[in-house]
C-alpha atoms as a PDB file:
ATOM      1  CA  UNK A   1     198.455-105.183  53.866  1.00  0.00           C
ATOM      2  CA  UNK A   2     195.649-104.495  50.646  1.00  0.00           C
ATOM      3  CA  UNK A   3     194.387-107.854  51.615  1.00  0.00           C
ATOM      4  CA  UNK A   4     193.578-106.989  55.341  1.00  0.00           C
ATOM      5  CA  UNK A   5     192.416-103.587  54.160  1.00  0.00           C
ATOM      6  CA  UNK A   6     190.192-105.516  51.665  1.00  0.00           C
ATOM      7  CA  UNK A   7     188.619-107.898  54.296  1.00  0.00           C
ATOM      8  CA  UNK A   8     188.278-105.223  56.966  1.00  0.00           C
ATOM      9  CA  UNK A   9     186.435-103.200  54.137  1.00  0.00           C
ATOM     10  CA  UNK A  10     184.090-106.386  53.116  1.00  0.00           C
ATOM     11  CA  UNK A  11     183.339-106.447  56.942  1.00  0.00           C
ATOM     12  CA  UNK A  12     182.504-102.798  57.566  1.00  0.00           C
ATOM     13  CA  UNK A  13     180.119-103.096  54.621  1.00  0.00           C
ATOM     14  CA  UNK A  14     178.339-106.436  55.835  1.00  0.00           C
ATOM     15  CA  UNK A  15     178.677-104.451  59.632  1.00  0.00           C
ATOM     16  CA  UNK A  16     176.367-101.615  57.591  1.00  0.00           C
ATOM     17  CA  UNK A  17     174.134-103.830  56.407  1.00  0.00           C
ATOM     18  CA  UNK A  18     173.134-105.377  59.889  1.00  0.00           C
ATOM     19  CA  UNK A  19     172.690-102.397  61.409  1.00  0.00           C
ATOM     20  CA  UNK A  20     170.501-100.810  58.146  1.00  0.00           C
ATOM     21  CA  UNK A  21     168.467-104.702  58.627  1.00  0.00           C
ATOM     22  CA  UNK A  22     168.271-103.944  62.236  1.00  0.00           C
ATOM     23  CA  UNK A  23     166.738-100.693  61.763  1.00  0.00           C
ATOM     24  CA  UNK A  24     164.477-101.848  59.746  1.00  0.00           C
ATOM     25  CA  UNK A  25     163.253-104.605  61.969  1.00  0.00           C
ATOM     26  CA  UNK A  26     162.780-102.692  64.866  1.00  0.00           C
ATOM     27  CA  UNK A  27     159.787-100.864  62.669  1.00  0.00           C
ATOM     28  CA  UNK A  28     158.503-103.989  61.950  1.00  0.00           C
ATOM     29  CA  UNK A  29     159.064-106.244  64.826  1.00  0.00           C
ATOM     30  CA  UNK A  30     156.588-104.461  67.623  1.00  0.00           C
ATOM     31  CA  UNK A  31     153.740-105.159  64.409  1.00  0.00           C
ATOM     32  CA  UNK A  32     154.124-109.226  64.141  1.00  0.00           C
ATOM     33  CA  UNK A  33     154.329-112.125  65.829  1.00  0.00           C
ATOM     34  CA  UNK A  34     156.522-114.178  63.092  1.00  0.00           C
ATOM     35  CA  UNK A  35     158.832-116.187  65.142  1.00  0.00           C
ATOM     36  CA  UNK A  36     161.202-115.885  62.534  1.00  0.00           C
ATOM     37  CA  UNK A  37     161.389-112.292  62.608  1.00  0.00           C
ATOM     38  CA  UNK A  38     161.398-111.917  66.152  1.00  0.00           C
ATOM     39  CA  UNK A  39     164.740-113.995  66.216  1.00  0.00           C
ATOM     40  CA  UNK A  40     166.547-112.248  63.392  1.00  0.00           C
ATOM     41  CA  UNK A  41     165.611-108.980  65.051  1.00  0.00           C
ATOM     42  CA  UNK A  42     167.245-110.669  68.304  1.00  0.00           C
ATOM     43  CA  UNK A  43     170.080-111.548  66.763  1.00  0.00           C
ATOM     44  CA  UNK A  44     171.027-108.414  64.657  1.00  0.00           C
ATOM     45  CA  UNK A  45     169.956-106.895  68.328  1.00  0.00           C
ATOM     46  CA  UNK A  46     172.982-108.741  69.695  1.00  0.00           C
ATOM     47  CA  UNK A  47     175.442-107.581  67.000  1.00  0.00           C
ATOM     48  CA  UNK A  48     174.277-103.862  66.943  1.00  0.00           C
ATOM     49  CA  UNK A  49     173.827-102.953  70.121  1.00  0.00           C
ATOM     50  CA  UNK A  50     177.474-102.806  71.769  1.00  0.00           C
ATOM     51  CA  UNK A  51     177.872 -99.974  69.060  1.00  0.00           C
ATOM     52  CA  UNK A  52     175.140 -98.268  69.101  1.00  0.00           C
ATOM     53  CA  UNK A  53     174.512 -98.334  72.904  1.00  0.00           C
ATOM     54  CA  UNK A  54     177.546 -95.266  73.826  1.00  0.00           C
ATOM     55  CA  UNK A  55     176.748 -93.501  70.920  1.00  0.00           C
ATOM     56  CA  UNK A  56     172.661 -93.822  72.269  1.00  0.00           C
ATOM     57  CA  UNK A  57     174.017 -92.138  74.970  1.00  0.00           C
ATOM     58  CA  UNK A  58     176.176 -89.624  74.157  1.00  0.00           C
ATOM     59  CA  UNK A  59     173.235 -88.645  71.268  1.00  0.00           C
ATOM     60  CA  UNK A  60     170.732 -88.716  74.376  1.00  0.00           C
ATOM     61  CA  UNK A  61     169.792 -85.516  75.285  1.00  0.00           C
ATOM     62  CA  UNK A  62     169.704 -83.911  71.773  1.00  0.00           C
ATOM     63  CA  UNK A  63     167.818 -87.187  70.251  1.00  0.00           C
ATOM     64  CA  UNK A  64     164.752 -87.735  72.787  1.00  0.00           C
ATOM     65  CA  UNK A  65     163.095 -84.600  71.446  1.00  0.00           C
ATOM     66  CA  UNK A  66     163.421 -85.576  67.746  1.00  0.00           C
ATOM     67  CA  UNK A  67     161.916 -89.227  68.645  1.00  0.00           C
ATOM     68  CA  UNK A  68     163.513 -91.474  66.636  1.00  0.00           C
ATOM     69  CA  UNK A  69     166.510 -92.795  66.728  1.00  0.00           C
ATOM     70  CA  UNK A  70     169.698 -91.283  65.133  1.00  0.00           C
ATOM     71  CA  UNK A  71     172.495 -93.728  66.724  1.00  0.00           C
ATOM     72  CA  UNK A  72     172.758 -96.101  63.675  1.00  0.00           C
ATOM     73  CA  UNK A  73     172.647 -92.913  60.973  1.00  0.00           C
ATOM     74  CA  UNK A  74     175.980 -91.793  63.000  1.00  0.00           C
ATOM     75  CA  UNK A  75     177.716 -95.173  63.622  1.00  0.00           C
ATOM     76  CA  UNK A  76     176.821 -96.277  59.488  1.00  0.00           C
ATOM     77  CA  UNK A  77     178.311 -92.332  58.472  1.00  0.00           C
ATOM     78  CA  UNK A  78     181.422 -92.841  60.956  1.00  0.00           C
ATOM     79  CA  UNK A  79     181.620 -96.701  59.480  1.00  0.00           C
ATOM     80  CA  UNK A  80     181.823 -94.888  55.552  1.00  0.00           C
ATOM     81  CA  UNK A  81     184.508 -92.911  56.903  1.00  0.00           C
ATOM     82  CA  UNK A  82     186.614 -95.357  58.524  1.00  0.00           C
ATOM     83  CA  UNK A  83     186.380 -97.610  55.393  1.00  0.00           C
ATOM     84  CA  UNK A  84     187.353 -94.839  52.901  1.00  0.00           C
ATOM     85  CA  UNK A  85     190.258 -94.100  55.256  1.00  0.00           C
ATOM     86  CA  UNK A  86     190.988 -98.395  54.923  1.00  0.00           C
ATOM     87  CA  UNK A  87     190.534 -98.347  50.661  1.00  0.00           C
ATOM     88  CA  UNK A  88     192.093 -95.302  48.786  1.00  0.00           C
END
């Protein structure tokens, strides 16, 4: 049971790392035309989004006046929790 509490752990962390790259991206990718960056943006678009889409829309109303968006500080702070519930 450690070892699938490890590995879910290891994937929760890499899981926070997309979504911090994705972030990231979407600052950058409306500013280039790298092909390259376009597609990584795509693809971390692909992973992140089924997450962060409900809580987008739960967050709605209370995040459109402070215009950014808040979605991936709450799914990477939930994320923290649920692994230090996995790894005592």
């Amino acid at each position: 049971m450690d070892l699938l509490a490890w590995i879910l752990s290891q994937l929760i962390e890499i899981y926070m790392f997309i979504i911090i790259a994705n972030a990231i991206l979407s600052w950058i990718v409306f500013s280039t035309r790298n092909s390259t960056v376009l597609r990584i943006y795509w693809l971390t678009n692909r992973i992140v989004d089924p997450v962060l889409n409900p809580v987008r829309r739960a967050l709605g109303p209370m995040s459109r006046n402070l215009g950014i968006d808040i979605s991936p500080f709450v799914v990477i702070i939930l994320l923290m929790i649920l692994n230090r519930m996995l790894l005592p």
